[in-house]
PDB file of N, CA and C in Angstrom:
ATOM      1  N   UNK A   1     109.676  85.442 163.495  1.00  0.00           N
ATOM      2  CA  UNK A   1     109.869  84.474 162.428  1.00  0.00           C
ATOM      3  C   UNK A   1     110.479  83.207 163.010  1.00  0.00           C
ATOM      4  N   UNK A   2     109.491  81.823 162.068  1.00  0.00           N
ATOM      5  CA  UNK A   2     110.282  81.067 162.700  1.00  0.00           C
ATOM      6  C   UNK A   2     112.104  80.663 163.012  1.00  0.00           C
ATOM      7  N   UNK A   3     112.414  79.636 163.514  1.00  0.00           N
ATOM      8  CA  UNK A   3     114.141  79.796 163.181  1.00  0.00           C
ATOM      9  C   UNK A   3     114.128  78.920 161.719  1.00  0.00           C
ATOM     10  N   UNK A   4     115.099  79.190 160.682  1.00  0.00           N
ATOM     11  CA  UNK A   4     115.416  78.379 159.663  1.00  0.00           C
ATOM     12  C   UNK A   4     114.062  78.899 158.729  1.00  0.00           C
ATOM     13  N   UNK A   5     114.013  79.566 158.765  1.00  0.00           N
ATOM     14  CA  UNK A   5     112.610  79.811 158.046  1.00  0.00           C
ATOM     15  C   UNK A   5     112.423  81.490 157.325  1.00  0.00           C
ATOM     16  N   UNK A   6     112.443  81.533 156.264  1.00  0.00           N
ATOM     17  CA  UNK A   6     112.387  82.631 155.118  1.00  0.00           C
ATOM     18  C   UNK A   6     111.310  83.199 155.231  1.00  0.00           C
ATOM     19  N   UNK A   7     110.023  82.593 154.856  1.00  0.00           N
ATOM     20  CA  UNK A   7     108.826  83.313 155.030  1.00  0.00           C
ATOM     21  C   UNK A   7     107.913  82.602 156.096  1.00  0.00           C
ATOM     22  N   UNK A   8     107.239  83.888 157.059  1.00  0.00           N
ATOM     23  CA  UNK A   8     106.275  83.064 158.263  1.00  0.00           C
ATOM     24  C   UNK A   8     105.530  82.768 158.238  1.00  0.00           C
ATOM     25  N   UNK A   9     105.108  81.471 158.210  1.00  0.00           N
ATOM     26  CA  UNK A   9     103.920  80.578 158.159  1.00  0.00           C
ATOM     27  C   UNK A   9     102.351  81.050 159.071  1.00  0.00           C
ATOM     28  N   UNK A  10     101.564  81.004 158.781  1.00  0.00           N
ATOM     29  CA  UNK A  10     100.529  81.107 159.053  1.00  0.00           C
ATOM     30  C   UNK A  10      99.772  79.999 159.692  1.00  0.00           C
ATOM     31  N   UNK A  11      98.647  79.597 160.635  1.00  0.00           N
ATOM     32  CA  UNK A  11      98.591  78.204 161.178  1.00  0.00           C
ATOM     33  C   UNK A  11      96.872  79.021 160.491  1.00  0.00           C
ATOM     34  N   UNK A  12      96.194  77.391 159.646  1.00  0.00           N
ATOM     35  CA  UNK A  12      95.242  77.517 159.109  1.00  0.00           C
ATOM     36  C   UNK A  12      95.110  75.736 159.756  1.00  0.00           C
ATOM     37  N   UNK A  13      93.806  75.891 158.876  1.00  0.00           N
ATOM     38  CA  UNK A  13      92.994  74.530 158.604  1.00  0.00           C
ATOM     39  C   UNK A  13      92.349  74.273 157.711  1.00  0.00           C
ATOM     40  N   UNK A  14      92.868  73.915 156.254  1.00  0.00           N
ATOM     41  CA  UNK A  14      92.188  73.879 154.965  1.00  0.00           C
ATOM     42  C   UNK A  14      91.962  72.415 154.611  1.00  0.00           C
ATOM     43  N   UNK A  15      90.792  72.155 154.292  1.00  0.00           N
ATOM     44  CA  UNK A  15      91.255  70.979 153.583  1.00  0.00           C
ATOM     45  C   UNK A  15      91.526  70.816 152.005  1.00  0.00           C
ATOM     46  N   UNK A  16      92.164  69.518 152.208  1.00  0.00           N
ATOM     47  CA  UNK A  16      93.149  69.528 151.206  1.00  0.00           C
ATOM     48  C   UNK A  16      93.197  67.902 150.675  1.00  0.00           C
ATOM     49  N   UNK A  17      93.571  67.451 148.920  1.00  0.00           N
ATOM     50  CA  UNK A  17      93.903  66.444 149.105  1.00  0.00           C
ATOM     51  C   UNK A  17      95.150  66.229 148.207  1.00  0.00           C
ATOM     52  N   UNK A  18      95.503  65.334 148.371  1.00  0.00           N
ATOM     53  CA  UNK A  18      97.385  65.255 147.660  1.00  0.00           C
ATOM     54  C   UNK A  18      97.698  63.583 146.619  1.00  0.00           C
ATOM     55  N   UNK A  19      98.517  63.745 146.067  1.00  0.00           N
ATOM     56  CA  UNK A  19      98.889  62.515 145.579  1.00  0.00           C
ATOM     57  C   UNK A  19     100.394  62.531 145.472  1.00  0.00           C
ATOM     58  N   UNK A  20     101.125  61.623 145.720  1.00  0.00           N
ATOM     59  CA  UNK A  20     102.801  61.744 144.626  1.00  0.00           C
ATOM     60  C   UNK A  20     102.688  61.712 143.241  1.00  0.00           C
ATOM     61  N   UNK A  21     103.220  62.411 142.724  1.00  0.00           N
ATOM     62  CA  UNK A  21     103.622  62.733 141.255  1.00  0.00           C
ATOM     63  C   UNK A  21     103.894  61.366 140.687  1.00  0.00           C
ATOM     64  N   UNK A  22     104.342  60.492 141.259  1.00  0.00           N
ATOM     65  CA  UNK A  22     104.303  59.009 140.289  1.00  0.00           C
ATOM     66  C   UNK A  22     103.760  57.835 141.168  1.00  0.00           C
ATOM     67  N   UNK A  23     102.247  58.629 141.415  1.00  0.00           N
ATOM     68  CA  UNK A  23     101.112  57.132 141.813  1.00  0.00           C
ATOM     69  C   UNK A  23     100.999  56.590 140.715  1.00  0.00           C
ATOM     70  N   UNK A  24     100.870  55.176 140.989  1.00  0.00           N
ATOM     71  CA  UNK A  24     100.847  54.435 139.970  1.00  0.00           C
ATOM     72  C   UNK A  24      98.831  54.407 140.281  1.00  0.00           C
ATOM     73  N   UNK A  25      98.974  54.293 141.582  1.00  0.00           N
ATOM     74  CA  UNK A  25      96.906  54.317 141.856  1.00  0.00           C
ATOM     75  C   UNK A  25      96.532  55.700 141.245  1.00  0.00           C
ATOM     76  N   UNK A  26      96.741  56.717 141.505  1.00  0.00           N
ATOM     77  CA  UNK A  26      95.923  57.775 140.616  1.00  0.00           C
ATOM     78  C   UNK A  26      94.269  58.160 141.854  1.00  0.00           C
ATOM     79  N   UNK A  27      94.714  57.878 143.009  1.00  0.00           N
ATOM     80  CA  UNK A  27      94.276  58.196 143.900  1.00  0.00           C
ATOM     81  C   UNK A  27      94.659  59.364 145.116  1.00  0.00           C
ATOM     82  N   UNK A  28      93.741  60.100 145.002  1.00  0.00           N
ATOM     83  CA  UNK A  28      93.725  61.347 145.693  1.00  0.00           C
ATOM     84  C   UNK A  28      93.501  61.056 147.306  1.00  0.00           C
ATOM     85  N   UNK A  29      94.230  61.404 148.017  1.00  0.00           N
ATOM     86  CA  UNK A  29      94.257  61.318 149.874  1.00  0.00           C
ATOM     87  C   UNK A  29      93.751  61.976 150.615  1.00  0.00           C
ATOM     88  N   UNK A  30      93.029  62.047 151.324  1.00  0.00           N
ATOM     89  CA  UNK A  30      92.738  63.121 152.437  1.00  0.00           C
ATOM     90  C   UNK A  30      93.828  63.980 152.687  1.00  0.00           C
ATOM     91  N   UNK A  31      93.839  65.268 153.058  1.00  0.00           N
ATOM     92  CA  UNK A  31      95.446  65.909 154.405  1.00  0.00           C
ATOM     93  C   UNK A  31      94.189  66.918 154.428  1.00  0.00           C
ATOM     94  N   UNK A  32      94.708  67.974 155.647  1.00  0.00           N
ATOM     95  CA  UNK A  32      94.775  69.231 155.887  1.00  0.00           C
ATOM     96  C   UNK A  32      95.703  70.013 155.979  1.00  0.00           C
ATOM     97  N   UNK A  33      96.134  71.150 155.339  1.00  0.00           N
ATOM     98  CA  UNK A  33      96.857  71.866 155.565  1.00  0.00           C
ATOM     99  C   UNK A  33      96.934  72.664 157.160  1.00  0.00           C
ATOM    100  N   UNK A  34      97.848  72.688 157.633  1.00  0.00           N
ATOM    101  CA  UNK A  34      97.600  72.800 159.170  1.00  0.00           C
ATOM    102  C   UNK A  34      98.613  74.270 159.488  1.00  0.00           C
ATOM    103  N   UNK A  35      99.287  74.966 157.960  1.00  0.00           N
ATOM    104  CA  UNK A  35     100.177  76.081 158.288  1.00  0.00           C
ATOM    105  C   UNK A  35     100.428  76.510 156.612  1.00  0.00           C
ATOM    106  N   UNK A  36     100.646  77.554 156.471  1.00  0.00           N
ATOM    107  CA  UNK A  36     100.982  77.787 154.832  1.00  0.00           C
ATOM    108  C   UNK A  36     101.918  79.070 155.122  1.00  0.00           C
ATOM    109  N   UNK A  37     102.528  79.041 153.834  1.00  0.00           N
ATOM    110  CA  UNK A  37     103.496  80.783 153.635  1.00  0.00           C
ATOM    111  C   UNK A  37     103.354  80.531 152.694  1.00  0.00           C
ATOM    112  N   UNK A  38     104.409  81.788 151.701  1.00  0.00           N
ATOM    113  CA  UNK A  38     104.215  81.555 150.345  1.00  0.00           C
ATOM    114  C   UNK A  38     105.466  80.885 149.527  1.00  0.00           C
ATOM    115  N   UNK A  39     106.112  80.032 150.657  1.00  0.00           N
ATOM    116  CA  UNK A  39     107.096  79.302 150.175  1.00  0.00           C
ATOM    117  C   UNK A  39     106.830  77.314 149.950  1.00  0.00           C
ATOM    118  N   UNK A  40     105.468  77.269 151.263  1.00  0.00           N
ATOM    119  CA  UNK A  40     105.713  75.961 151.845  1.00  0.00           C
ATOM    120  C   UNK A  40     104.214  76.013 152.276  1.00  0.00           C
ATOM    121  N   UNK A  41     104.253  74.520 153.101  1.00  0.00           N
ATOM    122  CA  UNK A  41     103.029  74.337 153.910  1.00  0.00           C
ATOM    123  C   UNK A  41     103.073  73.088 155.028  1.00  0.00           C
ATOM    124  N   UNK A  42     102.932  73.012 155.813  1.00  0.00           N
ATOM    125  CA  UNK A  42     102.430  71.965 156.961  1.00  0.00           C
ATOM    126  C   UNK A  42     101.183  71.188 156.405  1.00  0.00           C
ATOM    127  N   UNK A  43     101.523  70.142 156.234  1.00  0.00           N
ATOM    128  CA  UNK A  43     100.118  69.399 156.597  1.00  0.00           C
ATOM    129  C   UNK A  43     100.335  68.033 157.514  1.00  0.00           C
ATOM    130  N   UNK A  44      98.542  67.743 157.723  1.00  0.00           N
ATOM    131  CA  UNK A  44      98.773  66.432 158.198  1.00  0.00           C
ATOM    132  C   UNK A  44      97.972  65.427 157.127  1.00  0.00           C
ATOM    133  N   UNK A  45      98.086  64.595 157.178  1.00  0.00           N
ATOM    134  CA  UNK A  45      98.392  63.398 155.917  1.00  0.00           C
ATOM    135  C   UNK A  45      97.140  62.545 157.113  1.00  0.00           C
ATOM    136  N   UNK A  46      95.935  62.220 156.097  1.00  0.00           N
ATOM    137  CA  UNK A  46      94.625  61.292 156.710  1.00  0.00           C
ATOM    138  C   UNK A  46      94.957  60.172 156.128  1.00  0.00           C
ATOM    139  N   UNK A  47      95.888  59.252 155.752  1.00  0.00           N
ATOM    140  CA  UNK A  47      95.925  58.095 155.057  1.00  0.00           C
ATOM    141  C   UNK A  47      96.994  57.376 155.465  1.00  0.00           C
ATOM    142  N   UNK A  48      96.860  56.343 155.314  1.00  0.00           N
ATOM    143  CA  UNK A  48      97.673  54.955 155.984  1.00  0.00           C
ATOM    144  C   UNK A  48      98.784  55.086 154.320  1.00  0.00           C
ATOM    145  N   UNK A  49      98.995  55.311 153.479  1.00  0.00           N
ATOM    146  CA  UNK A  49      99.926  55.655 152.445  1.00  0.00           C
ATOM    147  C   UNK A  49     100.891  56.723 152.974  1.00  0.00           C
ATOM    148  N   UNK A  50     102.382  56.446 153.165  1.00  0.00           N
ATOM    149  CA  UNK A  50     103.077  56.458 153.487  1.00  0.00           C
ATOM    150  C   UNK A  50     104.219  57.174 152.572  1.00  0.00           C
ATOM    151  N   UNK A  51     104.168  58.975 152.613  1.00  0.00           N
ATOM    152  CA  UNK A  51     104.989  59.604 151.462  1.00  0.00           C
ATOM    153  C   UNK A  51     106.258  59.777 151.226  1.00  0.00           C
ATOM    154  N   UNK A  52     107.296  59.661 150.101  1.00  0.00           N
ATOM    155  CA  UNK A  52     108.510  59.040 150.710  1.00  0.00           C
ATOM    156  C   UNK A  52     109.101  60.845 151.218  1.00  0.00           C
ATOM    157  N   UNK A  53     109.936  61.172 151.864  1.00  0.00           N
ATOM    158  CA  UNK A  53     110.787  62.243 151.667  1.00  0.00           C
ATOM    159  C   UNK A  53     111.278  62.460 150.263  1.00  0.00           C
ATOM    160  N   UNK A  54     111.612  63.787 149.736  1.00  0.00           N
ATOM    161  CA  UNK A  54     111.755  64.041 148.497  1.00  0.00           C
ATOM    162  C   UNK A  54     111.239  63.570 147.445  1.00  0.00           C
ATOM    163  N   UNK A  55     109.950  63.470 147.794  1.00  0.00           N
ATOM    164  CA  UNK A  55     109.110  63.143 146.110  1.00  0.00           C
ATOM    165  C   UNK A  55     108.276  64.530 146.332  1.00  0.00           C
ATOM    166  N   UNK A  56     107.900  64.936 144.892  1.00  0.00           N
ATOM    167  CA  UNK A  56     107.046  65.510 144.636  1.00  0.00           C
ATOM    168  C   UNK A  56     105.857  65.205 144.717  1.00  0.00           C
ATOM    169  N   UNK A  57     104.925  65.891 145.584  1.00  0.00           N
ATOM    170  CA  UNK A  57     103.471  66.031 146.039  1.00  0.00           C
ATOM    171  C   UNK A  57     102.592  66.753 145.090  1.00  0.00           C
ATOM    172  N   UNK A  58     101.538  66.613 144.704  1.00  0.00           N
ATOM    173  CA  UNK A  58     100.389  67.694 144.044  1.00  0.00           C
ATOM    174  C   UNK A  58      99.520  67.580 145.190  1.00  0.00           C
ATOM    175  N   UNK A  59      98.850  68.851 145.001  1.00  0.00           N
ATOM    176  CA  UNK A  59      98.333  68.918 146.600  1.00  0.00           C
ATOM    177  C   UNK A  59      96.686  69.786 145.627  1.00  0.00           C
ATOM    178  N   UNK A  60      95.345  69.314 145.847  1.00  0.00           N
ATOM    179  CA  UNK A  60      94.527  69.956 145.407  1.00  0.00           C
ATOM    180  C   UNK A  60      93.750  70.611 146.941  1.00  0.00           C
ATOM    181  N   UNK A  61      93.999  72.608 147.176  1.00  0.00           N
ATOM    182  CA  UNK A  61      93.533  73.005 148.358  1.00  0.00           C
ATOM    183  C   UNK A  61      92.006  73.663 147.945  1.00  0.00           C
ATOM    184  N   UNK A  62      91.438  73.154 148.638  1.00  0.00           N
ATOM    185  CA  UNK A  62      90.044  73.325 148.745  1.00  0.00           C
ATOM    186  C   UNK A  62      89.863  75.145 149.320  1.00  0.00           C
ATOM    187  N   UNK A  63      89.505  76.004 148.604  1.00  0.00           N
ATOM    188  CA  UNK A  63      89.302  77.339 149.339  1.00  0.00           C
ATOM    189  C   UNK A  63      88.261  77.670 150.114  1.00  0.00           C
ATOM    190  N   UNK A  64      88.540  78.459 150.975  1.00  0.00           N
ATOM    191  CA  UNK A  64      87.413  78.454 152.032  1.00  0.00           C
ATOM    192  C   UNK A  64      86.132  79.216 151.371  1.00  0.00           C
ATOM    193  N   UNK A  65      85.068  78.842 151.513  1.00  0.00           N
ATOM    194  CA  UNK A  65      83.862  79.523 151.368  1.00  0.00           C
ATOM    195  C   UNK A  65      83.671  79.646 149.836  1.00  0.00           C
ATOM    196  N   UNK A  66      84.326  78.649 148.704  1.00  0.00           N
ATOM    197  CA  UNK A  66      84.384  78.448 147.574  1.00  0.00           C
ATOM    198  C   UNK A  66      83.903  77.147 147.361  1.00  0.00           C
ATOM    199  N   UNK A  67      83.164  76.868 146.116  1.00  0.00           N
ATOM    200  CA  UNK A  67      83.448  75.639 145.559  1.00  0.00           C
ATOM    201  C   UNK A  67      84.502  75.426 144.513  1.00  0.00           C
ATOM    202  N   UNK A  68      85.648  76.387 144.673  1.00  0.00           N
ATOM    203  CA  UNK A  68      86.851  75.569 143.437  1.00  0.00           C
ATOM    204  C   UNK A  68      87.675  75.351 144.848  1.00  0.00           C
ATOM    205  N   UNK A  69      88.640  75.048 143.771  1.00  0.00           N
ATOM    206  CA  UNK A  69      90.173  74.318 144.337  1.00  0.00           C
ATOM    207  C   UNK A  69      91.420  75.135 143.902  1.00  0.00           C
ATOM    208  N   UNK A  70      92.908  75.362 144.446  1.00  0.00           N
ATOM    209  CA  UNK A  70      93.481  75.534 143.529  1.00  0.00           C
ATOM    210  C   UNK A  70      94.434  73.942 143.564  1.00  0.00           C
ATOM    211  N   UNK A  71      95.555  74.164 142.576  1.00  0.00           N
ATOM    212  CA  UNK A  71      96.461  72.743 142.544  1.00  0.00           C
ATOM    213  C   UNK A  71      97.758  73.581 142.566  1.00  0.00           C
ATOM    214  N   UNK A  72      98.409  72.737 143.564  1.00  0.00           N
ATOM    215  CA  UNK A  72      99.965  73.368 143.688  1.00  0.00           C
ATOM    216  C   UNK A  72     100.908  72.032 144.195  1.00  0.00           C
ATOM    217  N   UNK A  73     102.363  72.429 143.741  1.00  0.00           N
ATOM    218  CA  UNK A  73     102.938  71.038 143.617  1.00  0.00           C
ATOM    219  C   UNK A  73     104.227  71.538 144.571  1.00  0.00           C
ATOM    220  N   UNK A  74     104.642  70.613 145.384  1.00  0.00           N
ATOM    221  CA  UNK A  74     105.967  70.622 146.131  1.00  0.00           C
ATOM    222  C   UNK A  74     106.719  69.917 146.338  1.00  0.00           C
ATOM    223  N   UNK A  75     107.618  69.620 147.289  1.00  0.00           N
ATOM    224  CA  UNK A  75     109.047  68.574 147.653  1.00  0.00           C
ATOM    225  C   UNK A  75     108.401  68.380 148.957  1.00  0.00           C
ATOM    226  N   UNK A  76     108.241  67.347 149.098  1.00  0.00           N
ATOM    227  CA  UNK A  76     108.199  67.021 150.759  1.00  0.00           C
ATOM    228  C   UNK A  76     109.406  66.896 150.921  1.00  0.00           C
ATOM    229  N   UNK A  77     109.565  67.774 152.298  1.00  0.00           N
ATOM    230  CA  UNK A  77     110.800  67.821 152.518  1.00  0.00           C
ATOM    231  C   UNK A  77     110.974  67.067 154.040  1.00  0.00           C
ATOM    232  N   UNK A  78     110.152  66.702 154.899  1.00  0.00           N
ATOM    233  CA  UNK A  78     110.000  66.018 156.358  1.00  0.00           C
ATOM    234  C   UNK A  78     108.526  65.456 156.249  1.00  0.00           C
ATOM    235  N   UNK A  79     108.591  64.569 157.349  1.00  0.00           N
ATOM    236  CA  UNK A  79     107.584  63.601 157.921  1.00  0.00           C
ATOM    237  C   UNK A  79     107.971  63.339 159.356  1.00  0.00           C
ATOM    238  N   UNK A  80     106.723  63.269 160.395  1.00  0.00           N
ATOM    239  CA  UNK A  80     107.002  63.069 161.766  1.00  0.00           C
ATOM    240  C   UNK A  80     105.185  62.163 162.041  1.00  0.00           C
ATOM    241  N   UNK A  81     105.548  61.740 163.163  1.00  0.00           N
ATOM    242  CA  UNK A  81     104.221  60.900 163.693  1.00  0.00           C
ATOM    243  C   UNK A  81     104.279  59.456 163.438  1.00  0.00           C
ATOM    244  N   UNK A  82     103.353  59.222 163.603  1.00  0.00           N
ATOM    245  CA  UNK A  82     102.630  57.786 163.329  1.00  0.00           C
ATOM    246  C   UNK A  82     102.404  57.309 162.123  1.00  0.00           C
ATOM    247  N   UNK A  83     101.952  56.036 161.268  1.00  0.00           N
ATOM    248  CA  UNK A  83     101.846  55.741 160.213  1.00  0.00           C
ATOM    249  C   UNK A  83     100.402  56.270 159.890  1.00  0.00           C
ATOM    250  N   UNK A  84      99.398  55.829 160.719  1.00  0.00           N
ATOM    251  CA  UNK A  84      98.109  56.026 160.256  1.00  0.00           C
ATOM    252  C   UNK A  84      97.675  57.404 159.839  1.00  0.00           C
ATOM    253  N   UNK A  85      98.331  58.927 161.233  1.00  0.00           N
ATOM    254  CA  UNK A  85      98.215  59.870 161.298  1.00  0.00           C
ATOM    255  C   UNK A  85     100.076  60.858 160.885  1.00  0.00           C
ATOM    256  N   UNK A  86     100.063  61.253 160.154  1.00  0.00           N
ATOM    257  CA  UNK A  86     101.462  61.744 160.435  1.00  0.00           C
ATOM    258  C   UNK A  86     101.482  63.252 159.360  1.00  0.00           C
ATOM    259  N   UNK A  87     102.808  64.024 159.711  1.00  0.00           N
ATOM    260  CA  UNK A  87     102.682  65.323 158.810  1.00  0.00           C
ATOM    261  C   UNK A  87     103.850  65.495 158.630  1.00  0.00           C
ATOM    262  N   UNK A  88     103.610  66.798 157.415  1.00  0.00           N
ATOM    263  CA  UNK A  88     104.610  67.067 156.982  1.00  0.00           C
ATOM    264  C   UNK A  88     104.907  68.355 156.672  1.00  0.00           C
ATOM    265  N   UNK A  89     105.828  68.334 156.009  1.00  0.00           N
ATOM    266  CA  UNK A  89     106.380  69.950 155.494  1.00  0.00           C
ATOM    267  C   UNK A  89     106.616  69.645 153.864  1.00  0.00           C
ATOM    268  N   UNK A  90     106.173  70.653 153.386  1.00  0.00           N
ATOM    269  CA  UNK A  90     106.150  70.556 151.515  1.00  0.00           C
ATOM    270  C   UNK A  90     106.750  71.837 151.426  1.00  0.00           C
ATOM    271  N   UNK A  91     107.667  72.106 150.412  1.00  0.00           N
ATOM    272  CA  UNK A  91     107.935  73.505 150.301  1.00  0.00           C
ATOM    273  C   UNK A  91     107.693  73.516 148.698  1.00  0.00           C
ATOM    274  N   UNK A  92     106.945  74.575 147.983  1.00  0.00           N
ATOM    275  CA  UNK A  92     106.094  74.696 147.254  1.00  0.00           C
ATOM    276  C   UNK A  92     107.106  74.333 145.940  1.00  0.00           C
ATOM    277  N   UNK A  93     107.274  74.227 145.350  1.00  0.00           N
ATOM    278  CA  UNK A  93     108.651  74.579 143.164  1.00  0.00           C
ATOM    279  C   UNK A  93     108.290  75.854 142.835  1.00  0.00           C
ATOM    280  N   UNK A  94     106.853  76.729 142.707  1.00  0.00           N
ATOM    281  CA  UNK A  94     107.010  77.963 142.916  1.00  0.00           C
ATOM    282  C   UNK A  94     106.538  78.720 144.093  1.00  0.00           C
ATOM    283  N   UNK A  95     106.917  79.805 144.367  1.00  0.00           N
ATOM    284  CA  UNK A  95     106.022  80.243 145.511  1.00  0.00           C
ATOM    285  C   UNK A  95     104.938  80.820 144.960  1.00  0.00           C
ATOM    286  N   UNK A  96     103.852  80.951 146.349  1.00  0.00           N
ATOM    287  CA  UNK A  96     102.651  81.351 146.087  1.00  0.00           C
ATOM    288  C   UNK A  96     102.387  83.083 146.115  1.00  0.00           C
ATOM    289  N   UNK A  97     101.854  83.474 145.344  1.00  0.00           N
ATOM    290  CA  UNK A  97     102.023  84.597 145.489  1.00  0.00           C
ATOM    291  C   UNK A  97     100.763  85.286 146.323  1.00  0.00           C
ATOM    292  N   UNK A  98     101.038  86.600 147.024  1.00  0.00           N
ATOM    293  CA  UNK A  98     100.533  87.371 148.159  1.00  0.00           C
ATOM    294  C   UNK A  98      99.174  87.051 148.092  1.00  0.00           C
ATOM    295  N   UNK A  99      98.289  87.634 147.268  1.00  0.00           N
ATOM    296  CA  UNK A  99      96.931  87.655 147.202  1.00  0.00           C
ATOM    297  C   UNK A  99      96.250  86.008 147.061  1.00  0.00           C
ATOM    298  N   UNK A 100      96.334  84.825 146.617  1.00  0.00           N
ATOM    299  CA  UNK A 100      96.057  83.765 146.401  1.00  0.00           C
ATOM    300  C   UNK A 100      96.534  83.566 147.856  1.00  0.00           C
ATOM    301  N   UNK A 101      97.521  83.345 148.778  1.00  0.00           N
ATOM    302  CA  UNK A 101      98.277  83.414 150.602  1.00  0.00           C
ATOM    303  C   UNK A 101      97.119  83.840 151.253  1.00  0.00           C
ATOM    304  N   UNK A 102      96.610  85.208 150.905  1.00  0.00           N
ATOM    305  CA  UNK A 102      95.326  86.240 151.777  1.00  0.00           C
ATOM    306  C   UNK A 102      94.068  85.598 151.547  1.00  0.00           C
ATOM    307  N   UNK A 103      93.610  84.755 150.425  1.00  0.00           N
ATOM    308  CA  UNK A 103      92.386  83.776 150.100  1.00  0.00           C
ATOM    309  C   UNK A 103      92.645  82.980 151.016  1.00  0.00           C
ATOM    310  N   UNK A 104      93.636  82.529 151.295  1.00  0.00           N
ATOM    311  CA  UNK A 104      93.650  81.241 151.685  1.00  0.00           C
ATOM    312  C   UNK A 104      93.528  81.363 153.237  1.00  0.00           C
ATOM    313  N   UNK A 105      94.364  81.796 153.637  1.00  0.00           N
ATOM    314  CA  UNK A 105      94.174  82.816 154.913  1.00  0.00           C
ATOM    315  C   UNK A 105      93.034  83.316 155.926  1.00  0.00           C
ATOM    316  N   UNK A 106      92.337  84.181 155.015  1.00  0.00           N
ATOM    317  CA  UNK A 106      91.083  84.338 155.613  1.00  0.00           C
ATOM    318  C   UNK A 106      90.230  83.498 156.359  1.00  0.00           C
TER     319      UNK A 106
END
């Protein structure tokens, strides 16, 4: 397990797209999710929009080998990198539970 870390993340590659909870654009972003548990998630962020720390994210994840989505909302809690390319850590308001983790997973 990682250090500082409750539940162990998984390293995926989903795509994914996100907004802050108070865009005033109402525009959806590129990311990929690049790690998930059922607390949190890694991503990296495809957009020159710039997320602040501690805002709430909605994140719509694209499932693999599906045409739905689900929608799940978090705290960004860090940001590292570059402006154009950069990532983060979201830790989820609820966690995700086991079987919806194993979809995603696969």
């Amino acid at each position: 397990m990682e250090v500082g870390r409750k539940h162990t993340r998984s390293n995926t590659r989903l795509r994914a797209q996100c907004i802050p909870e108070d865009s005033k654009k109402g525009l959806w972003e590129e990311c990929t999710i690049i790690n998930i548990s059922r607390k949190g998630l890694g991503v990296k962020f495809h957009t020159r929009v710039f997320f602040t720390i501690g805002s709430t994210i909605n994140l719509k994840i694209f499932i693999p080998n599906k045409k739905t989505s689900m929608n799940v909302k978090g705290i960004l809690k860090w940001t590292g990198g570059r402006r154009d390319l950069f990532v983060g850590g979201i830790e989820f308001l609820e966690n995700m539970d086991k079987i919806t983790l194993e979809k995603l997973c696969s």
